[in-house]
PDB file of N, CA and C in Angstrom:
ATOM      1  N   UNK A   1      93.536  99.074 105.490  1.00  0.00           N
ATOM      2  CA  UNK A   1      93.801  98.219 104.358  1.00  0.00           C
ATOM      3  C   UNK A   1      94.985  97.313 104.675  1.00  0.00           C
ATOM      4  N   UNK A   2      94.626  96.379 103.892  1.00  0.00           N
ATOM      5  CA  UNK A   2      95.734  94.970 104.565  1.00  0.00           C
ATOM      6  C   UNK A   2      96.686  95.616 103.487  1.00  0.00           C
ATOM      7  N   UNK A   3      98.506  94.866 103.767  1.00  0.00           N
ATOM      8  CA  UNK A   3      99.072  94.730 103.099  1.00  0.00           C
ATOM      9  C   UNK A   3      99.598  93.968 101.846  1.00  0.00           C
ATOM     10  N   UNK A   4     100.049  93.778 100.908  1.00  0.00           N
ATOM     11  CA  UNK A   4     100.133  92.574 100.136  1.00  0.00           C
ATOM     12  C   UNK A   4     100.535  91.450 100.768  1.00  0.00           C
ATOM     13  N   UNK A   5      99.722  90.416 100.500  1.00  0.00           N
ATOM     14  CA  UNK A   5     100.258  89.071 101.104  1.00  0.00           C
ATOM     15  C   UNK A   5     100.746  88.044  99.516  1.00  0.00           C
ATOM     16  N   UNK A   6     100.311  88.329  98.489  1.00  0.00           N
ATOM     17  CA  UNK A   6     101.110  87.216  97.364  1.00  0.00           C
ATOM     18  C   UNK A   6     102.565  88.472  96.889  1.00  0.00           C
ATOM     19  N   UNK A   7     103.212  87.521  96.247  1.00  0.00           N
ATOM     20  CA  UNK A   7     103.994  88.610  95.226  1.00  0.00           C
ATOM     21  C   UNK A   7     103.198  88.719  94.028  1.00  0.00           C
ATOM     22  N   UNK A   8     103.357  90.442  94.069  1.00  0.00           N
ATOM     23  CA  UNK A   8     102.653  90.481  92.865  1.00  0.00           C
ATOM     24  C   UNK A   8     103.833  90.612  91.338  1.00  0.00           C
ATOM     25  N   UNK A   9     103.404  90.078  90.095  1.00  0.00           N
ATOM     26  CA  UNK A   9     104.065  90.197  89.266  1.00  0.00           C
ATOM     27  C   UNK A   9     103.870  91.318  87.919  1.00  0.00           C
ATOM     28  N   UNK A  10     104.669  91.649  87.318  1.00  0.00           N
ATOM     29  CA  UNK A  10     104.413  92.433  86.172  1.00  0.00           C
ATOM     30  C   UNK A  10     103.265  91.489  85.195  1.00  0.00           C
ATOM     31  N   UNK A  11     102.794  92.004  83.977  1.00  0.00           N
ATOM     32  CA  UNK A  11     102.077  91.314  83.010  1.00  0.00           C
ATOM     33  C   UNK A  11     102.984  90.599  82.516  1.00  0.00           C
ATOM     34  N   UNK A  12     104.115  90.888  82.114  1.00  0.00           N
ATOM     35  CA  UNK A  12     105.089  90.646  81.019  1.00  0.00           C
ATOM     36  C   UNK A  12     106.109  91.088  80.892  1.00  0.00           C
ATOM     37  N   UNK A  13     107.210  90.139  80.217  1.00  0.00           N
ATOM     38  CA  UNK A  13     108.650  91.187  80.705  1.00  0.00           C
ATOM     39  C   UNK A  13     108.630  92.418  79.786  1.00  0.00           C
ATOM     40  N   UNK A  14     107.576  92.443  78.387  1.00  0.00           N
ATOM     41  CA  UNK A  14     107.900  93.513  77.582  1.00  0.00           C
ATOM     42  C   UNK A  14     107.150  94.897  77.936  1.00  0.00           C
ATOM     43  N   UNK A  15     105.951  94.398  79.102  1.00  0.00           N
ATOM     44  CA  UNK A  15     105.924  95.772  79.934  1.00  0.00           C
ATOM     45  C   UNK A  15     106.583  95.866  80.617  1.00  0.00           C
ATOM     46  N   UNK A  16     107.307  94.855  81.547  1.00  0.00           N
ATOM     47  CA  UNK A  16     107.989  95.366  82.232  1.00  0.00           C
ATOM     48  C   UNK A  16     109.062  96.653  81.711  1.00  0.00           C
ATOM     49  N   UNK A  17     109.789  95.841  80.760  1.00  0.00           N
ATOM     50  CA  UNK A  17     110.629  96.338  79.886  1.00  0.00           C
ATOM     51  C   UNK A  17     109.975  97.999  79.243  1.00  0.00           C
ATOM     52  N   UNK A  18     109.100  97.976  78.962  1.00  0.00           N
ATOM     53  CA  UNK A  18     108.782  99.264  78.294  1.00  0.00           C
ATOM     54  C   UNK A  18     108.904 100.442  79.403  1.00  0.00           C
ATOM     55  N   UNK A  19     108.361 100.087  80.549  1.00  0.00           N
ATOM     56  CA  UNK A  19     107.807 101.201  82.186  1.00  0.00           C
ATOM     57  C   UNK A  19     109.557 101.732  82.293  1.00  0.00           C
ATOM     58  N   UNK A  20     110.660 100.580  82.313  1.00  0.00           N
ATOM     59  CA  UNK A  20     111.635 100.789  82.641  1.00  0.00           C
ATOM     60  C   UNK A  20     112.698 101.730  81.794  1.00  0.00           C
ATOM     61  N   UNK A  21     112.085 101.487  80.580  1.00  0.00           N
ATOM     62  CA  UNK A  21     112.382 102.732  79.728  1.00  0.00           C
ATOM     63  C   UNK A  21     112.136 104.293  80.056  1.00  0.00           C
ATOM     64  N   UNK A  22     110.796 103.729  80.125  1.00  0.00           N
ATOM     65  CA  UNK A  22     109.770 105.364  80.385  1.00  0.00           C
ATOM     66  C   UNK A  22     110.049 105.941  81.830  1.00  0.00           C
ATOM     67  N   UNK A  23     110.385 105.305  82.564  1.00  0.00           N
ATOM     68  CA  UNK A  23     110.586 105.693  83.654  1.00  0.00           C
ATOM     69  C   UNK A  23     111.799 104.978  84.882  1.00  0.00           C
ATOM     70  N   UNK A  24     112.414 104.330  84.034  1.00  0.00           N
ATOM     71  CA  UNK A  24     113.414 104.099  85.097  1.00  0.00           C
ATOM     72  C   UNK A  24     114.682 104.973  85.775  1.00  0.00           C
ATOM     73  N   UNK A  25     114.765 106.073  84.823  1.00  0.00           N
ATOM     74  CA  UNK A  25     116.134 107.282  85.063  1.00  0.00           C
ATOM     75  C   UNK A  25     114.893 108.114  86.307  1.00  0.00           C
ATOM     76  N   UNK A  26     113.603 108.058  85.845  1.00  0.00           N
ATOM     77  CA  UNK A  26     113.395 108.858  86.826  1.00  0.00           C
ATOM     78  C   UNK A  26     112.902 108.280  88.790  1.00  0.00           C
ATOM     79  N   UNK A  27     113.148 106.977  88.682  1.00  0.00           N
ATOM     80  CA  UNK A  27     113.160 106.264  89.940  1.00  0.00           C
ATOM     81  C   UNK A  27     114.390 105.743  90.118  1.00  0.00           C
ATOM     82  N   UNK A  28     115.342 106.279  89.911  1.00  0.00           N
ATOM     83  CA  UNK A  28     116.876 105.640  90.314  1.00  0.00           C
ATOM     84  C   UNK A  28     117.405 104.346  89.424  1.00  0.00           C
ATOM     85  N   UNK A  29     116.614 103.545  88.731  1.00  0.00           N
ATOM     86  CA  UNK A  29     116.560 102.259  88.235  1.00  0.00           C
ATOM     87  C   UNK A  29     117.170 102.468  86.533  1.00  0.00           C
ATOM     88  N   UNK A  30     118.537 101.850  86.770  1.00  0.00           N
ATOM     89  CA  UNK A  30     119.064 101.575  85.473  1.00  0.00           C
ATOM     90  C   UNK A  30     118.726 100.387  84.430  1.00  0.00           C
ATOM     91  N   UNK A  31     118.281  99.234  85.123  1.00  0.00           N
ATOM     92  CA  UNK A  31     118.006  98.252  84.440  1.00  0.00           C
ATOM     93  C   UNK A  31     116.577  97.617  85.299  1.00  0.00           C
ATOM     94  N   UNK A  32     116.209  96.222  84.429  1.00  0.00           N
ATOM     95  CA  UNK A  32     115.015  95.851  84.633  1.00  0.00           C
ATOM     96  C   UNK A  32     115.091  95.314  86.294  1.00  0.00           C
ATOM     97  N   UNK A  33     116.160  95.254  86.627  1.00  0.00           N
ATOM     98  CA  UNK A  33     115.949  94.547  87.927  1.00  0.00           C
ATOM     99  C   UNK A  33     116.083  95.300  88.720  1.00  0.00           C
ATOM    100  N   UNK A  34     116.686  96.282  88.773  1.00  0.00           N
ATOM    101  CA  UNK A  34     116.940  97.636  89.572  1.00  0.00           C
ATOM    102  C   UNK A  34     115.211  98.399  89.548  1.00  0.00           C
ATOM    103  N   UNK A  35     114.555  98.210  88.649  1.00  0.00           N
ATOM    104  CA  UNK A  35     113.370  98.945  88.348  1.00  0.00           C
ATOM    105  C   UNK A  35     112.577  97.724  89.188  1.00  0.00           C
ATOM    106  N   UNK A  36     112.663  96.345  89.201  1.00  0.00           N
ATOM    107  CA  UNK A  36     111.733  95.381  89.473  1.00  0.00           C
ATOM    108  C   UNK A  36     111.811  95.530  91.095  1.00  0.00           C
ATOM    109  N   UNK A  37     113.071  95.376  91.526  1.00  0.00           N
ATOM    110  CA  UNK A  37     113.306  95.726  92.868  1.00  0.00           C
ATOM    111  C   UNK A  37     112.570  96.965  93.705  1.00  0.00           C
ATOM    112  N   UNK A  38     112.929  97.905  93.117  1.00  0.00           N
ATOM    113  CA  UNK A  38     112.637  99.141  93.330  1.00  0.00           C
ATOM    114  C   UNK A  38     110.550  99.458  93.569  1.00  0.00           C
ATOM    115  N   UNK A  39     110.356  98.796  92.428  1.00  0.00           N
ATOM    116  CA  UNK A  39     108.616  98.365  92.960  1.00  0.00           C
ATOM    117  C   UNK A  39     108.328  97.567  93.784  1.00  0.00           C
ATOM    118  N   UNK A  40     108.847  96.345  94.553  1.00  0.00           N
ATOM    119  CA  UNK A  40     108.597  96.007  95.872  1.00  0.00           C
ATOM    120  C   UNK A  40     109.159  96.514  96.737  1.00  0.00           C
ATOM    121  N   UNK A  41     110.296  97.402  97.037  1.00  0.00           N
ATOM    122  CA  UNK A  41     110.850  98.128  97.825  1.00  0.00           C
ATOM    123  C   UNK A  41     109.297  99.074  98.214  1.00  0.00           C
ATOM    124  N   UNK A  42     109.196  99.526  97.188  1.00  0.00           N
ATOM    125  CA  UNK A  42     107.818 101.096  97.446  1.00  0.00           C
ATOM    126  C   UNK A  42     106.760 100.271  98.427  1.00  0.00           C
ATOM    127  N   UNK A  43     106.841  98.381  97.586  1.00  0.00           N
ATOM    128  CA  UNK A  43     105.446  98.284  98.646  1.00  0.00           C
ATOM    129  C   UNK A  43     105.761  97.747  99.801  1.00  0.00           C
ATOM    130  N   UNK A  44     106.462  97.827 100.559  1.00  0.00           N
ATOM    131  CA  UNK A  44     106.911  97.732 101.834  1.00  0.00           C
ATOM    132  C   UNK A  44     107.147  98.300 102.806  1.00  0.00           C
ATOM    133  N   UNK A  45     107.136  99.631 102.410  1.00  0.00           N
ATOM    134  CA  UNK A  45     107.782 100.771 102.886  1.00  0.00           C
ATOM    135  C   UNK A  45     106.420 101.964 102.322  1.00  0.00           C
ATOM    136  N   UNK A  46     105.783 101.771 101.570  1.00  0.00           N
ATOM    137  CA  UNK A  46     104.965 103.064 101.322  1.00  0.00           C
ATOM    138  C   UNK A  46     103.497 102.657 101.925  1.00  0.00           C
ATOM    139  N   UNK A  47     103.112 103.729 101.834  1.00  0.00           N
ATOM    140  CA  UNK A  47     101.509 103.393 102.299  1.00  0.00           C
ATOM    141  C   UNK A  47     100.446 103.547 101.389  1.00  0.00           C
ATOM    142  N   UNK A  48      99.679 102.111 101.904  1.00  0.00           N
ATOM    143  CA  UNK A  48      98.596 101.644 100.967  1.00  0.00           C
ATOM    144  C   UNK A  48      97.374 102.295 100.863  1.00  0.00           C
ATOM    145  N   UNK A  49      96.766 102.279  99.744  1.00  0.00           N
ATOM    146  CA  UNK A  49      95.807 103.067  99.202  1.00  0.00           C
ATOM    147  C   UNK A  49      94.982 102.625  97.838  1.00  0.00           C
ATOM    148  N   UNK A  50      93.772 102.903  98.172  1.00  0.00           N
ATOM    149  CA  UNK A  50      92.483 102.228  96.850  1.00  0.00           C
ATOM    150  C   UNK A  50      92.281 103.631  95.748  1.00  0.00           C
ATOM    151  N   UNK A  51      92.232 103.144  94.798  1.00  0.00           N
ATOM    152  CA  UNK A  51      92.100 104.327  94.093  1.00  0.00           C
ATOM    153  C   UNK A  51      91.169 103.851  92.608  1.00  0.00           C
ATOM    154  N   UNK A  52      90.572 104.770  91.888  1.00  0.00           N
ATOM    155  CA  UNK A  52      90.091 104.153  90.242  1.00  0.00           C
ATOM    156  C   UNK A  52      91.061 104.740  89.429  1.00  0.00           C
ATOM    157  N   UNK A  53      91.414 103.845  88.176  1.00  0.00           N
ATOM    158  CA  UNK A  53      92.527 104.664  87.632  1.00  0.00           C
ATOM    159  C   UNK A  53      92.091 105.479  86.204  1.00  0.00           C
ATOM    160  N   UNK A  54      92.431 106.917  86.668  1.00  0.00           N
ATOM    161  CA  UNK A  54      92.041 108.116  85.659  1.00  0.00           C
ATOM    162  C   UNK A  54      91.743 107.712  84.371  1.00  0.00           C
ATOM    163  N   UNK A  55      92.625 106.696  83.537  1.00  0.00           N
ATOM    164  CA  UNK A  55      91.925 106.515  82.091  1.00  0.00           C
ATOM    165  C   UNK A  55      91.038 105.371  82.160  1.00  0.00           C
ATOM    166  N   UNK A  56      90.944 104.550  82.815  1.00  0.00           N
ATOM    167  CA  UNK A  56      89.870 103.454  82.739  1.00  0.00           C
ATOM    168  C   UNK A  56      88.658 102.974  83.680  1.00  0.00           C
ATOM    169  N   UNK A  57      88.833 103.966  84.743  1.00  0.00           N
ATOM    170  CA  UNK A  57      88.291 103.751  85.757  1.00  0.00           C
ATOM    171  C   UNK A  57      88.042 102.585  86.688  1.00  0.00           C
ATOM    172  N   UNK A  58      89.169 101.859  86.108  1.00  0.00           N
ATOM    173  CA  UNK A  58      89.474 100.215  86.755  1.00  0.00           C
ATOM    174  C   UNK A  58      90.155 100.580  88.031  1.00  0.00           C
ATOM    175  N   UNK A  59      89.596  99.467  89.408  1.00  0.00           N
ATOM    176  CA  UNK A  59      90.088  99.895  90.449  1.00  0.00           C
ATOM    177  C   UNK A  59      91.230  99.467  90.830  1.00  0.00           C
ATOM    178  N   UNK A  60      91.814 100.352  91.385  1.00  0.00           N
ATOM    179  CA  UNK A  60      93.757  99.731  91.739  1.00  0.00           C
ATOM    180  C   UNK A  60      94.004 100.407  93.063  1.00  0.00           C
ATOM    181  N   UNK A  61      95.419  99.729  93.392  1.00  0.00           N
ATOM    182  CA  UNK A  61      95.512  99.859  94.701  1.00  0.00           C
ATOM    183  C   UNK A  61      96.924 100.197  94.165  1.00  0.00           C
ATOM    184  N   UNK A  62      97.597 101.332  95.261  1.00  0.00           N
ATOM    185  CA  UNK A  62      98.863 101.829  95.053  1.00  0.00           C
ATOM    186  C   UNK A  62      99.361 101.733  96.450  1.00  0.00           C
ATOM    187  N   UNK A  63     100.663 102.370  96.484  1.00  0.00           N
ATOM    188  CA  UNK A  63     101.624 102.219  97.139  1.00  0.00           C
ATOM    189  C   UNK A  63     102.718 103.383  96.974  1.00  0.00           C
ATOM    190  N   UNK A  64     102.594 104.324  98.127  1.00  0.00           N
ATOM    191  CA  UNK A  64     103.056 105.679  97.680  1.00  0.00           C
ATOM    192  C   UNK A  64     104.488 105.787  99.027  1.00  0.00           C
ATOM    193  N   UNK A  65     105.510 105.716  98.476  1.00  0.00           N
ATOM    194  CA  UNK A  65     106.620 106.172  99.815  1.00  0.00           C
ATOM    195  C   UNK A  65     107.047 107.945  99.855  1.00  0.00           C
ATOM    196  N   UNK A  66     106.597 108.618 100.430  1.00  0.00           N
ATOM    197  CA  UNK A  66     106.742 109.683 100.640  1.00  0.00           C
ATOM    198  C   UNK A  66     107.972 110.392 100.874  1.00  0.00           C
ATOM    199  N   UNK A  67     108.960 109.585 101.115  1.00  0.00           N
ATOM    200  CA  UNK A  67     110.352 109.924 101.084  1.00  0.00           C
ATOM    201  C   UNK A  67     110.910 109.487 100.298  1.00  0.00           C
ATOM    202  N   UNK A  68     110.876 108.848  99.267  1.00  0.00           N
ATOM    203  CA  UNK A  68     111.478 108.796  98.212  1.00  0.00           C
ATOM    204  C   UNK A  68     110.499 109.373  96.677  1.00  0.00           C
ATOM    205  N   UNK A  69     109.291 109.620  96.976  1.00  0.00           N
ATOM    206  CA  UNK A  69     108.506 110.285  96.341  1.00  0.00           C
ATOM    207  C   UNK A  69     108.132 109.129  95.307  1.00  0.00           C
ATOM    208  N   UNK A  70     108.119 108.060  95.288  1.00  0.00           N
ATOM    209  CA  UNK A  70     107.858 107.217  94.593  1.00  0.00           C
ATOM    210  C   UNK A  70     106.839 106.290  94.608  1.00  0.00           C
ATOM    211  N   UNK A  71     105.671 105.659  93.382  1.00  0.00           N
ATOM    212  CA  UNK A  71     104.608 105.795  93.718  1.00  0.00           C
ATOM    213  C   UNK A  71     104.437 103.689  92.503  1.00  0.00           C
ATOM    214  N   UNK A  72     104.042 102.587  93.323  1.00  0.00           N
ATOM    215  CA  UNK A  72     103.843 101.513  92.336  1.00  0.00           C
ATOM    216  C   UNK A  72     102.058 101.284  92.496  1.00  0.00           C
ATOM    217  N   UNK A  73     101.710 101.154  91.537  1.00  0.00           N
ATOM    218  CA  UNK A  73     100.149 100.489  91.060  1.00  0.00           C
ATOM    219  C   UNK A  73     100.205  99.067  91.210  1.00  0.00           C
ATOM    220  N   UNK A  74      98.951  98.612  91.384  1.00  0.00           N
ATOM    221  CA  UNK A  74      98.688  97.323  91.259  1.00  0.00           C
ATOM    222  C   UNK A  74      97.232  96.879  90.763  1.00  0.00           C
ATOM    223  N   UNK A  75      97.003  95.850  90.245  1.00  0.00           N
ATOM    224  CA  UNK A  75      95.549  95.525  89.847  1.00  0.00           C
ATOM    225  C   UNK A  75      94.863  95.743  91.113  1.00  0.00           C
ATOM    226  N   UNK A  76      93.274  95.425  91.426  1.00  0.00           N
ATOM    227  CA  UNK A  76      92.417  95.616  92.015  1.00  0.00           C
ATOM    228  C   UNK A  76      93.338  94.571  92.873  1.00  0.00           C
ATOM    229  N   UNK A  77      93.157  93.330  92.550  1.00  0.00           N
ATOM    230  CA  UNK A  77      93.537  91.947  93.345  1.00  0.00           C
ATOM    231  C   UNK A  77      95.262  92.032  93.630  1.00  0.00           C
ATOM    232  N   UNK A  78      95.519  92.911  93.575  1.00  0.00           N
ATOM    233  CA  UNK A  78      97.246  92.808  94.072  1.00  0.00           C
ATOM    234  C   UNK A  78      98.463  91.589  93.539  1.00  0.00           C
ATOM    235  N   UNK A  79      97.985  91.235  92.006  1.00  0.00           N
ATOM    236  CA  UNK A  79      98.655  90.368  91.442  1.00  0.00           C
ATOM    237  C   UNK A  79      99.513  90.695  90.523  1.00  0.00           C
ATOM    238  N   UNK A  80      99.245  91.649  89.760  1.00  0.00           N
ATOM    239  CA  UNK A  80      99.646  92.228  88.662  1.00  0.00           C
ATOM    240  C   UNK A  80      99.906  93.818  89.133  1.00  0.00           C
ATOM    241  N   UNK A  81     101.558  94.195  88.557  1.00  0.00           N
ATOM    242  CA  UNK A  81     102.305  95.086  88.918  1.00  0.00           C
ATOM    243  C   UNK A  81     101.673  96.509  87.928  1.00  0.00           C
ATOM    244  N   UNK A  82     101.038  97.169  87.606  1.00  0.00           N
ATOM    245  CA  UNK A  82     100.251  98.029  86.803  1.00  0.00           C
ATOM    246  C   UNK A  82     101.267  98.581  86.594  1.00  0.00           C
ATOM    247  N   UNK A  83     102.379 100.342  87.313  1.00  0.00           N
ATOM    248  CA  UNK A  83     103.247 101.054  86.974  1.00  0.00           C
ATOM    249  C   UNK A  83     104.090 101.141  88.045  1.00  0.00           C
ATOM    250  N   UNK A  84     105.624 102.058  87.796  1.00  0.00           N
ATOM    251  CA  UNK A  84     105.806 102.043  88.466  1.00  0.00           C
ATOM    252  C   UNK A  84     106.836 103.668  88.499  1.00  0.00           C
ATOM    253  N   UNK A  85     106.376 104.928  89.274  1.00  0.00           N
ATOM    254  CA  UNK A  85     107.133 105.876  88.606  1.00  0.00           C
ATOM    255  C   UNK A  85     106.980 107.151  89.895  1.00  0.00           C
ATOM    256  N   UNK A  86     107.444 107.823  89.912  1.00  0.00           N
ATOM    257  CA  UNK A  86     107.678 109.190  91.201  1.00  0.00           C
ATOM    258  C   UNK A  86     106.889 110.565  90.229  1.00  0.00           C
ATOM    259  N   UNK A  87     105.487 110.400  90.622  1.00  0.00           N
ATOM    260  CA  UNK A  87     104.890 111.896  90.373  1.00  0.00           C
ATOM    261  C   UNK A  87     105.207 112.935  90.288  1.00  0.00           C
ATOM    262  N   UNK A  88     105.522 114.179  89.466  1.00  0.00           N
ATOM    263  CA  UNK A  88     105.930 115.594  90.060  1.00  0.00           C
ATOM    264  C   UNK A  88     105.509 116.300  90.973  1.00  0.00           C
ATOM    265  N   UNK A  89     104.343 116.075  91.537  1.00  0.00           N
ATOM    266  CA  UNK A  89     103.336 117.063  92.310  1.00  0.00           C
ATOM    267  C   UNK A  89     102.971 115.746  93.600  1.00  0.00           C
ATOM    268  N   UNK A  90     103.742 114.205  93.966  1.00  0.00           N
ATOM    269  CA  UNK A  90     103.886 113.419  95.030  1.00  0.00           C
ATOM    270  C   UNK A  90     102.748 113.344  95.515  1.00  0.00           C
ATOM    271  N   UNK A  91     102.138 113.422  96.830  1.00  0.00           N
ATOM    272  CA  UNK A  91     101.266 113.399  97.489  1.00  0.00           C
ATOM    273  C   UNK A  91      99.907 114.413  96.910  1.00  0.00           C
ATOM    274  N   UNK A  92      99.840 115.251  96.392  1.00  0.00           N
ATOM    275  CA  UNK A  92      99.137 116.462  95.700  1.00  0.00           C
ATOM    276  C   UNK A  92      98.677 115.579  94.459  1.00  0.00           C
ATOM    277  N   UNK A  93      99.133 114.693  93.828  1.00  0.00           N
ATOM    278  CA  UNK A  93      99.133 113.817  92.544  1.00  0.00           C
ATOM    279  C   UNK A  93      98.105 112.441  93.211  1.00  0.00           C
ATOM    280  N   UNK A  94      98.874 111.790  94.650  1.00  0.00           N
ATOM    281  CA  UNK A  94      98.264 110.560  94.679  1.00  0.00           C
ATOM    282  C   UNK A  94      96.684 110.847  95.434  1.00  0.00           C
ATOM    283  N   UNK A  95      96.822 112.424  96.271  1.00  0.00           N
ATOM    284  CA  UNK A  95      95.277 112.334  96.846  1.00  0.00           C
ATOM    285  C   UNK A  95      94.008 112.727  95.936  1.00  0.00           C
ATOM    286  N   UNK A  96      94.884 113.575  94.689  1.00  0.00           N
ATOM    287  CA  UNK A  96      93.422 113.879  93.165  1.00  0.00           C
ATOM    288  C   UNK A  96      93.809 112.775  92.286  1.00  0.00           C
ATOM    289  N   UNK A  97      93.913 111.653  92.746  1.00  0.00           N
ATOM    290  CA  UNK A  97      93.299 110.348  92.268  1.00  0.00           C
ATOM    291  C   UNK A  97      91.606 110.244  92.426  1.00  0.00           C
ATOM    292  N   UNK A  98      91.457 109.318  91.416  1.00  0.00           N
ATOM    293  CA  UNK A  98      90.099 109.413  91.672  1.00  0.00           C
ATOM    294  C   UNK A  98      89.589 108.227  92.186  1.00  0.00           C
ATOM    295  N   UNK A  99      88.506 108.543  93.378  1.00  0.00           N
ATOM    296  CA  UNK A  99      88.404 108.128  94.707  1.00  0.00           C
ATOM    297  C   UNK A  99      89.363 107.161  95.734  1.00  0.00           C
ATOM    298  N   UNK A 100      90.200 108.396  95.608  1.00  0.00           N
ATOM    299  CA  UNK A 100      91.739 107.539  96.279  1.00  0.00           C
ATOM    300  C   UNK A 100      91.483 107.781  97.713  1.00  0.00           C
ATOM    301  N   UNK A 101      91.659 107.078  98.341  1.00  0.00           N
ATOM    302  CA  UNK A 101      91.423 106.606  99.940  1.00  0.00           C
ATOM    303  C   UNK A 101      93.034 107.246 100.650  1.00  0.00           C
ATOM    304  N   UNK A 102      93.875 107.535  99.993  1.00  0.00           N
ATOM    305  CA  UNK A 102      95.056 108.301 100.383  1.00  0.00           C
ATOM    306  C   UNK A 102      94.997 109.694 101.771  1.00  0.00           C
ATOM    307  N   UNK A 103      95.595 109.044 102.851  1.00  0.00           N
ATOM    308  CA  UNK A 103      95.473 109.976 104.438  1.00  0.00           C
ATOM    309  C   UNK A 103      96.253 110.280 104.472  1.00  0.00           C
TER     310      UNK A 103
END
C-alpha cells in the first residue's frame, strides 16, 4: 500500500475539536494543534493498512505506530482525517478490525 501523497484534513474544526476532547489526554495532545500534529506524526511513522469500519462498514485506511501505540483513520480516499486515538489492546485491536489488511 502506497503512502499518503495529499494532506489529508479533518471534516471540521468542531470535529476536530470534539476527538480532541475525547481523546487528546489519552495521545499526549493538550490542545487542537498538539492533537492535529500528533495525527500526521502517526502517518509517517506508522504503518499503513485497509480496513471496514466496525459501525458503518465504510472503508478506511489507518495508520498504526506501534511504539507509541497510537492509531489515526482516514476516509477510503485519504482526504479526510476520520479519528485519532491509542487503543487499549494496540495491535490485538487494529488486526480484529474488520477486514483489516494489518501484518
Amino acid at each position: 500500500m502506497q503512502r499518503v501523497v495529499t494532506t489529508p484534513r479533518w471534516r471540521n474544526s468542531l470535529t476536530l475539536e470534539g476527538h480532541v476532547l475525547k481523546h487528546g489526554a489519552e495521545v499526549g495532545a493538550p490542545d487542537v494543534q498538539a492533537y492535529e500534529r500528533s495525527s500526521f506524526e502517526t502517518m509517517e511513522v506508522g504503518r499503513r493498512f485497509a480496513y471496514l469500519d466496525p459501525s458503518t462498514g465504510d472503508p478506511r485506511v489507518g495508520y498504526f505506530d506501534v511504539v507509541t501505540g497510537r492509531l489515526t483513520t482516514l476516509s477510503h480516499s485519504e482526504r479526510t482525517i476520520r479519528t485519532r486515538f491509542a487503543p487499549i489492546r494496540g495491535e490485538h485491536y487494529i488486526r480484529g478490525l474488520p477486514r483489516s489488511t494489518y501484518r
